[in-house]
Protein backbone atom coordinates (compact mmCIF):
# COMPACT_ATOMS: atom_id res chain seq x y z
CA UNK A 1 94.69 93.94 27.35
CA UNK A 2 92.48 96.88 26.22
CA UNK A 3 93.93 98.24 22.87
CA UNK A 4 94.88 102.06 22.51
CA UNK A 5 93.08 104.25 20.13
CA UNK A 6 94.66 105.78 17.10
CA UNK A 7 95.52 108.73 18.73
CA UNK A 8 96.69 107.49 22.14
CA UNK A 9 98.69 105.01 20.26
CA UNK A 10 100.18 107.71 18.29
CA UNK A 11 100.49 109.70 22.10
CA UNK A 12 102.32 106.77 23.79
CA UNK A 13 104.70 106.17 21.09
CA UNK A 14 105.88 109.99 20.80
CA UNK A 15 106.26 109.42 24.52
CA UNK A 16 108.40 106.24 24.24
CA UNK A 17 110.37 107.54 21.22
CA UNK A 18 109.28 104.49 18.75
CA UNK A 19 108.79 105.95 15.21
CA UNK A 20 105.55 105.72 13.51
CA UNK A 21 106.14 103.19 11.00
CA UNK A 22 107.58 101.08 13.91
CA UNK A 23 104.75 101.75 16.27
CA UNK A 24 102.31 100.71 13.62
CA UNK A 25 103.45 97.25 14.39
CA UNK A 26 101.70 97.37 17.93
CA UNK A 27 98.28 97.69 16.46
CA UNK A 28 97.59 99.94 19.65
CA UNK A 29 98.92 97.32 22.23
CA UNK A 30 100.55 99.14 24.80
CA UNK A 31 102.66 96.51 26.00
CA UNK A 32 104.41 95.84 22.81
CA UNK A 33 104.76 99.19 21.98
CA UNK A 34 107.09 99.16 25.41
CA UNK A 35 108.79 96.90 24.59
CA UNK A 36 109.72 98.21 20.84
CA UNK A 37 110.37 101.17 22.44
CA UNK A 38 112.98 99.15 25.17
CA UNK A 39 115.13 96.88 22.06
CA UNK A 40 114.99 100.45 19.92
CA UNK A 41 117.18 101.84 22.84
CA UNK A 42 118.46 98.45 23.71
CA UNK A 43 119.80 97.82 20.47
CA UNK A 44 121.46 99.06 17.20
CA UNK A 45 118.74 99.66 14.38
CA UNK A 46 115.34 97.99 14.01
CA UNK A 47 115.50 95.80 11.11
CA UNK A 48 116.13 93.02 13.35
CA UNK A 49 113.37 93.49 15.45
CA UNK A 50 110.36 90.13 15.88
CA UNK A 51 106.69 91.47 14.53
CA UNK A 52 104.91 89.18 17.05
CA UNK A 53 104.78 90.25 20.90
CA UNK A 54 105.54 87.14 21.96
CA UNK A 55 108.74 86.73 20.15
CA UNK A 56 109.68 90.48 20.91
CA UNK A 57 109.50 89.38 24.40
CA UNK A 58 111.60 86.48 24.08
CA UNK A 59 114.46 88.34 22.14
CA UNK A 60 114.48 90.80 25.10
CA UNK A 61 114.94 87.88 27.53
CA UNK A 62 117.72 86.31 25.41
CA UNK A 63 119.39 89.81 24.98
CA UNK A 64 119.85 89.71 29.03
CA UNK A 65 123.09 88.60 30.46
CA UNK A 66 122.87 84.56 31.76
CA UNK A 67 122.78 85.05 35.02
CA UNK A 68 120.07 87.97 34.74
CA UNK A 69 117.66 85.00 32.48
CA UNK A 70 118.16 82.70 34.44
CA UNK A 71 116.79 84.81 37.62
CA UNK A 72 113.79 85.61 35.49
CA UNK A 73 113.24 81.70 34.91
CA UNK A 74 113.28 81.12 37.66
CA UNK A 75 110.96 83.85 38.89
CA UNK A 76 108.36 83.07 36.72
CA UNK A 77 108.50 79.36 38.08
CA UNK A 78 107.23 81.10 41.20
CA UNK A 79 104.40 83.02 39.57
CA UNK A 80 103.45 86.42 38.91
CA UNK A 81 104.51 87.62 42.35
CA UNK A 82 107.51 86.09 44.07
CA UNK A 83 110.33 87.08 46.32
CA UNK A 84 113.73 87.25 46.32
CA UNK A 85 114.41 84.29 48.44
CA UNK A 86 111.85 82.41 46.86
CA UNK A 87 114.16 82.40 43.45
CA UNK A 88 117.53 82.36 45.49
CA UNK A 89 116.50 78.50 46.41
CA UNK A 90 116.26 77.43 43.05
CA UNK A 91 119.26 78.92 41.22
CA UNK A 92 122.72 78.04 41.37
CA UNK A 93 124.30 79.82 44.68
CA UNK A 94 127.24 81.81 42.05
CA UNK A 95 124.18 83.79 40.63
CA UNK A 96 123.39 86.95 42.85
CA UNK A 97 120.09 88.35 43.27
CA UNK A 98 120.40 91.49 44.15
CA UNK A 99 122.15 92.69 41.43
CA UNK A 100 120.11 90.43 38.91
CA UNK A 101 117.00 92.24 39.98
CA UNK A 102 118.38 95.83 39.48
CA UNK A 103 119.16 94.83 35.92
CA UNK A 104 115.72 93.22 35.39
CA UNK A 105 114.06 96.31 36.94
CA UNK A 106 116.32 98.61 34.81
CA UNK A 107 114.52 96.53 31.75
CA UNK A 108 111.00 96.53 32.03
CA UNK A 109 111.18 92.85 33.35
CA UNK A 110 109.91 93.40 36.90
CA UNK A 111 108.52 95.60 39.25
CA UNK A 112 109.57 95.52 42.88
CA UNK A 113 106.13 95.81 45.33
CA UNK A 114 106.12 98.14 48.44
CA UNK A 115 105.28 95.55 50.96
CA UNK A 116 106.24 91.69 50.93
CA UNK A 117 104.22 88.75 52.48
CA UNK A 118 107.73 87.19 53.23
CA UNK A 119 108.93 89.72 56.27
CA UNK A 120 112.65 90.09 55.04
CA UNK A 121 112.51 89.13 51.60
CA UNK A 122 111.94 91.35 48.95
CA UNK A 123 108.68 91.00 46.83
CA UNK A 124 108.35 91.62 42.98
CA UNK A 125 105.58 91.45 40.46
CA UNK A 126 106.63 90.24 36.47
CA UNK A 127 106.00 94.01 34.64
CA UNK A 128 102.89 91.61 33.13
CA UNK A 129 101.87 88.68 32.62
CA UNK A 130 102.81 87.89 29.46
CA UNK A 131 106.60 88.36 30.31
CA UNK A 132 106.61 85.93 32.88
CA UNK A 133 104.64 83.32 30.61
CA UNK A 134 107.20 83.80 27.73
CA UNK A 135 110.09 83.60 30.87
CA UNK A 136 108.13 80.09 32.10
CA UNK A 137 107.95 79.00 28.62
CA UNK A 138 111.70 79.22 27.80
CA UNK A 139 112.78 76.59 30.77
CA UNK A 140 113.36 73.34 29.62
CA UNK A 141 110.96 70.64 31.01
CA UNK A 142 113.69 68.58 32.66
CA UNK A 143 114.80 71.47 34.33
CA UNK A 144 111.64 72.80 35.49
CA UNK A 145 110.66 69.53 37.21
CA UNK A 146 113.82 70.19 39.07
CA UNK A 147 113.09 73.61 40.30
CA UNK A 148 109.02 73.10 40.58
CA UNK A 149 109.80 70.33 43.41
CA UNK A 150 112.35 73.21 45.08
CA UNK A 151 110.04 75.33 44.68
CA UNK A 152 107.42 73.15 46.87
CA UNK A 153 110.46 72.63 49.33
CA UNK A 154 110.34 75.87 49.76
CA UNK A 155 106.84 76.65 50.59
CA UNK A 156 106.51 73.43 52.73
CA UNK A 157 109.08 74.15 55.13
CA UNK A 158 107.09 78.06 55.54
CA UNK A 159 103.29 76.42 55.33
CA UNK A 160 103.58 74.33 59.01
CA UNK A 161 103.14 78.42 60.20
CA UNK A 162 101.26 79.26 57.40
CA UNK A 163 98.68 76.79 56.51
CA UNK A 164 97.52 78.70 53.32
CA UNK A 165 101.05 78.00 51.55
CA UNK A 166 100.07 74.36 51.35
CA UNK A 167 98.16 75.33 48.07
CA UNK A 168 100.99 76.73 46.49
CA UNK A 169 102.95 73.38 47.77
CA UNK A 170 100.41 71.28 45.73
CA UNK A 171 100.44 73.52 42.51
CA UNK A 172 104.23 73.42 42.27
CA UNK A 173 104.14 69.62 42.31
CA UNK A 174 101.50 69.37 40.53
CA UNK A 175 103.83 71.05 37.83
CA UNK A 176 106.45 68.95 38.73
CA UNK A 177 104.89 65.70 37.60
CA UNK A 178 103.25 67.31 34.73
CA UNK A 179 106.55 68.01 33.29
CA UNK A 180 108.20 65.17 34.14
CA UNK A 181 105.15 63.33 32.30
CA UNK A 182 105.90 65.17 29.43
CA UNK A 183 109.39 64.19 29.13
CA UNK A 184 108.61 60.51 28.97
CA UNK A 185 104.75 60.51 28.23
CA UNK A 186 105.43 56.60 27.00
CA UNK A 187 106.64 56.39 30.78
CA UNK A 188 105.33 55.41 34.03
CA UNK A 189 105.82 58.84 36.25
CA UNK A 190 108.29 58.06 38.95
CA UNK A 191 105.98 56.52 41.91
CA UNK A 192 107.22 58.66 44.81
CA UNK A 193 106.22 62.27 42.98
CA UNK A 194 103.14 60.93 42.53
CA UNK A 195 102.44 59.98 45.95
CA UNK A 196 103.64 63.41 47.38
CA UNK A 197 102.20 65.18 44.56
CA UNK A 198 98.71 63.45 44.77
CA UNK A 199 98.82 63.85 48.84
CA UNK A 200 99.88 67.48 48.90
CA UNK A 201 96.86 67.98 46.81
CA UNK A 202 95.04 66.44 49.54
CA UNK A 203 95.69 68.25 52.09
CA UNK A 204 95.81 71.24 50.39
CA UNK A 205 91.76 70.23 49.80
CA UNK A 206 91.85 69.98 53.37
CA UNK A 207 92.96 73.15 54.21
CA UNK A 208 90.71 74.12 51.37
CA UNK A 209 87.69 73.32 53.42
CA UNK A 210 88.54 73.78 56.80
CA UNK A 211 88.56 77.59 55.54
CA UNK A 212 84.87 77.29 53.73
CA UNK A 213 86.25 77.38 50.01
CA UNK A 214 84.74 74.19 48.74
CA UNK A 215 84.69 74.39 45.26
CA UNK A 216 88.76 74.88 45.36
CA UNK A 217 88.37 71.80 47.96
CA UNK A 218 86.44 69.88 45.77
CA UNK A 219 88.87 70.69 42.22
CA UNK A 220 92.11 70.04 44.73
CA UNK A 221 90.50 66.22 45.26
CA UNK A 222 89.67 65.87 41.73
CA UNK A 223 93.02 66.66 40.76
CA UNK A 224 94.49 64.03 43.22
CA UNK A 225 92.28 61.67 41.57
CA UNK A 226 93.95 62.59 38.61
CA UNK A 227 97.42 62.41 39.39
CA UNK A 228 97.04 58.82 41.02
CA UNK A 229 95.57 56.73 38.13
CA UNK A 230 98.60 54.58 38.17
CA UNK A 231 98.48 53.83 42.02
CA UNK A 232 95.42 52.14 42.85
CA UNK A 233 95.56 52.46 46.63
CA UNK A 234 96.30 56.01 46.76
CA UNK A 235 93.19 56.32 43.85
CA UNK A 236 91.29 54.67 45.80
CA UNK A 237 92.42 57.49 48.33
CA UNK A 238 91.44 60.04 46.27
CA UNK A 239 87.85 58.79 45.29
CA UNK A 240 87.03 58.52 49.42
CA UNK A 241 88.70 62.18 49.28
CA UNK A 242 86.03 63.53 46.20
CA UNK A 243 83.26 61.93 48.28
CA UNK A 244 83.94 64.03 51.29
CA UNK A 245 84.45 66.99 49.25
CA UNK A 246 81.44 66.78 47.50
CA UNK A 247 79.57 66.41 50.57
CA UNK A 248 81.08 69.54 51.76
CA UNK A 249 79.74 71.21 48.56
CA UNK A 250 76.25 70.12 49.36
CA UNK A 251 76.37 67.22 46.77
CA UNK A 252 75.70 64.72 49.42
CA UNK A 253 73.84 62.30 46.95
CA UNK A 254 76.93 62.38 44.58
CA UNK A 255 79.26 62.01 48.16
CA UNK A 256 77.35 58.99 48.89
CA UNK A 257 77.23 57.08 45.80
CA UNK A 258 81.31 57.77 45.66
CA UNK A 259 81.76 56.79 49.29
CA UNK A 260 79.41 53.82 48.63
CA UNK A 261 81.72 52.50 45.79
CA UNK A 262 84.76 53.29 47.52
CA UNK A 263 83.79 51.09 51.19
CA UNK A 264 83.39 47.80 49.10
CA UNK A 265 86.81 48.12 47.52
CA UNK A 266 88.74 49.72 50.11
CA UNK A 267 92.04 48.37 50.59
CA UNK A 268 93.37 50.67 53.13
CA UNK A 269 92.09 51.96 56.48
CA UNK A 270 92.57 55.76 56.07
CA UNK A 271 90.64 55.66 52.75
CA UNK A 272 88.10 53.44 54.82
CA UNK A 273 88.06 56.66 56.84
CA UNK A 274 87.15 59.05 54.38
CA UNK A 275 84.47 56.80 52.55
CA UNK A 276 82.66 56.27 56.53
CA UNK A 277 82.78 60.21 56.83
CA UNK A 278 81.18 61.02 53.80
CA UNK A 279 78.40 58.69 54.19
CA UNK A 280 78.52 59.93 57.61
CA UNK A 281 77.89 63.39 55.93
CA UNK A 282 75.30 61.94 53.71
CA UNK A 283 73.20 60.07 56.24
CA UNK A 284 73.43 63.36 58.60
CA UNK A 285 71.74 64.91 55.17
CA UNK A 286 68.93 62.63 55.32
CA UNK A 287 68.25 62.68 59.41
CA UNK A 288 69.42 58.85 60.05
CA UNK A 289 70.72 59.45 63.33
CA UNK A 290 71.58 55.43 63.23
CA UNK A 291 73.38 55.42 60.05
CA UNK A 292 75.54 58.81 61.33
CA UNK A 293 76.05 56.64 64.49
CA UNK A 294 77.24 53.81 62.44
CA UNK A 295 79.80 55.58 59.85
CA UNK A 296 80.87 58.49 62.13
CA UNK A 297 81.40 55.82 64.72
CA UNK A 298 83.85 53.59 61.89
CA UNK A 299 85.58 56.96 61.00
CA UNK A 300 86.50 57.71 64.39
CA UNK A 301 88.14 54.35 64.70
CA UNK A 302 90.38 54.29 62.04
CA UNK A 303 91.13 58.01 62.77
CA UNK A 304 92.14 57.49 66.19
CA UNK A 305 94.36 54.16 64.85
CA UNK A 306 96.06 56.09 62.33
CA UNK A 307 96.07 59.87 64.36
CA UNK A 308 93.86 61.74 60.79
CA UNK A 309 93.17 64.33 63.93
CA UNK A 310 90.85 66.47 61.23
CA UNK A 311 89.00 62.91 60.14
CA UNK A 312 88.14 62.42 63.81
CA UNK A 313 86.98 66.24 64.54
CA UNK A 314 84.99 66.05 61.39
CA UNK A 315 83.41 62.64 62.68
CA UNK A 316 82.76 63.52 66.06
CA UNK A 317 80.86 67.13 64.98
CA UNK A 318 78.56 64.47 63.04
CA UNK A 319 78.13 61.98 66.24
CA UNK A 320 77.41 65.33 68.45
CA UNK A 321 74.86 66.36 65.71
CA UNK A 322 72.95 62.57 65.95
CA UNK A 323 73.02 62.32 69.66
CA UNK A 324 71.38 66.19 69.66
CA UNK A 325 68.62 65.13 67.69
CA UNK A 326 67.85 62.12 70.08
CA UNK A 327 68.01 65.10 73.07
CA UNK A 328 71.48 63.28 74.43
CA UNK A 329 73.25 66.61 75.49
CA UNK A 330 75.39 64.66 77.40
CA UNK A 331 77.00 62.12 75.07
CA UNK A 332 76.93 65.74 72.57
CA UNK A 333 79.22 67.40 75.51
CA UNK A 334 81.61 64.37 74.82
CA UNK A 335 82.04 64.41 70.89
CA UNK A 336 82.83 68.08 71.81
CA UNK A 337 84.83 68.13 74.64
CA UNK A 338 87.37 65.54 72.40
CA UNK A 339 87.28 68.08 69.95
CA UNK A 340 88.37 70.78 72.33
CA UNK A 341 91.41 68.44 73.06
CA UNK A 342 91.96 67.63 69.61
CA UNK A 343 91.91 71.20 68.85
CA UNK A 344 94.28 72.22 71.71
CA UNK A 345 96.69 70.01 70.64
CA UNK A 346 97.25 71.22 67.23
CA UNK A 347 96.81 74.75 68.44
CA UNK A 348 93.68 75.40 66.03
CA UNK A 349 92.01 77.89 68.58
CA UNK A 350 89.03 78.73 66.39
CA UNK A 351 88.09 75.12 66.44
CA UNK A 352 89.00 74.58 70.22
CA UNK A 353 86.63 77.76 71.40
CA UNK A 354 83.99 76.80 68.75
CA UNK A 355 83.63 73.19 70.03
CA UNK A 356 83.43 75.03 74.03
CA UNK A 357 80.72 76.94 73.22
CA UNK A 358 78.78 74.25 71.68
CA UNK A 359 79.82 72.15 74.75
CA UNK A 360 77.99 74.74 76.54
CA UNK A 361 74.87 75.26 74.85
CA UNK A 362 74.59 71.77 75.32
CA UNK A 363 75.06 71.45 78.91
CA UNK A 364 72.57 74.47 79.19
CA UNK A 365 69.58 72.28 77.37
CA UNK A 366 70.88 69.83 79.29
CA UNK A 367 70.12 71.18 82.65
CA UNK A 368 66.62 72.75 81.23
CA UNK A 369 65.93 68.90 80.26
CA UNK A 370 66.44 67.74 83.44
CA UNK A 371 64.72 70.49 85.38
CA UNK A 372 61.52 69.84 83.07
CA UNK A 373 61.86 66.33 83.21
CA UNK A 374 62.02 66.78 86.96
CA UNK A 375 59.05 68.85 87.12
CA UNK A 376 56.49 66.31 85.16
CA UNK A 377 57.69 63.67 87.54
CA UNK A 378 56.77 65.70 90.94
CA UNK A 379 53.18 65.81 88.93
């Protein structure tokens, strides 16, 4: 945050009714000279009052009545923005939000935002970001684990319509396990967090790069990698996953090197699937039509066995691309027309009208193949 000058220091304090000598303790930060000026009128005298922002900020929070704190906890569990609904799911059910977020408006706390992204649930903003990070900070780690995994219960059962949600999913249990680590570091983490923790990371990366944002793709499957260091088949998950993502970030040397490691040690058939895509990826890279032929060809497989619909799509793009090159339209037409059904049946329309028109184009060099090949053989 930009400091003030002297004089619009001096300006904004007159304004907010903070004395000089008081005000001098802001050293031109406009945020704490807000809230000075909101504990002057909030309370009696200002001996009492913190000389750090940060601990201003907290003395404000603890001044609130319970059930007002505890909304702002849980609040800034949710982030800078969050709604109203959002924070009713992670509270007790006694606490009531509506008249929780008055006060907390009244205060300085929050800011409620014209429009919502939640149709019917009210949207707020923390007044800045420093209040919610003091808010966050005051939880206690047990009980943030708690709400952090409501929190992702919340998004989840919103992200099968919106897709994009599945990021915020994988942050909040992310957080979850983090904190959970923290309150018994000398601790295994409790298995089944970090299996859904470690997957929703993965297919947030998924997500990630079906929508062309690789590097978050690429830091999602990283971060998987991280969280599973004490399961060694769902590691071995998340290496296959880092080789598919780096391919997608046009590191196809580092994808197959992963994917290279990953095949001789696979103990599982959907990592088995990632690994054969990347070097799938990799060999499509270099222009081996036989070694795309040979790893797409695995990664359908598998992905057909175990129904990893976005494994096969991604597999069969690669097989179209290889029989192309070798001037087999038809067999191309194929790998797309299973991605049109593929496509249809998860409702992913872009995909589904993207796969037709390259099912087209084909069968048009197709038919100008044939008509030339036609026309030498008349000669």
């Amino acid at each position: 945050m930009k400091a003030l000058s002297p004089g619009e220091a001096r300006e904004l304090a007159e304004t907010l009714a903070v004395d000089e000598a008081l005000a001098e303790r802001a050293e031109g930060n406009p945020l704490f000279l807000e809230e000075l000026a909101a504990m002057v009128a909030e309370g009696p005298g200002t001996s009492g009052i913190p000389r750090s922002l940060r601990t201003l900020i907290a003395a404000r929070l603890d001044q609130l009545p319970a059930e007002a704190k505890a909304l702002s906890q849980a609040a800034a569990l949710i982030g800078d923005v969050f709604w109203e609904e959002a924070v009713a799911a992670l509270i007790d059910g006694t606490v009531t939000t509506a008249s929780g977020f008055a006060l907390l408006e009244t205060r300085g706390v929050i800011d409620e935002e014209a429009t919502s992204s939640f149709p019917g649930s009210r949207q707020f903003r923390f007044h800045h970001a420093l209040i919610r990070e003091v808010a966050y900070e005051s939880l206690p780690k047990r009980d943030r684990a708690l709400m952090h995994r409501a929190a992702a219960e919340w998004f989840e059962q919103r992200a099968e319509e919106r897709q994009s949600l599945l990021a915020s999913v994988a942050h909040h249990l992310d957080r979850a396990l983090s904190a959970v680590s923290d309150l018994a570091p000398l601790e295994e983490p409790d298995p089944r967090l970090v299996e859904v923790a470690t997957r929703a990371q993965l297919r947030a990366a998924d997500w990630a790069e079906a929508n062309a944002v690789s590097s978050e793709a690429l830091r999602l499957a990283e971060r998987a990698l991280e969280l599973s260091a004490s399961r060694a088949s769902l590691h071995e998950l998340s290496r296959a996953r880092v080789a598919v993502a780096l391919l997608v970030a046009g590191r196809g040397e580092e994808a197959a090197a992963v994917a290279h490691q990953v095949v001789v040690a696979a103990s599982s058939p959907e990592t088995l699937a990632y690994a054969s895509l990347a070097l799938a990826g990799a060999a499509r890279d270099e222009k081996d039509t036989d070694a795309i032929r040979t790893h797409a060809g695995h990664a359908i497989e598998v992905a057909r066995l175990l129904g990893l619909r976005l494994v096969e799509v991604r597999a069969l793009r690669m097989l179209g691309w290889a029989e192309i090159g070798e001037a087999k339209h038809l067999e191309a037409e194929a790998c797309e027309g299973r991605i049109v059904e593929i496509a249809s049946e998860l409702g992913d329309k872009g995909t589904a009208a993207g796969a037709l028109a390259v099912q087209g184009i084909n069968a048009m060099w197709r038919g100008k193949y044939g008509s030339l090949k036609s026309g030498l053989s008349r000669r």
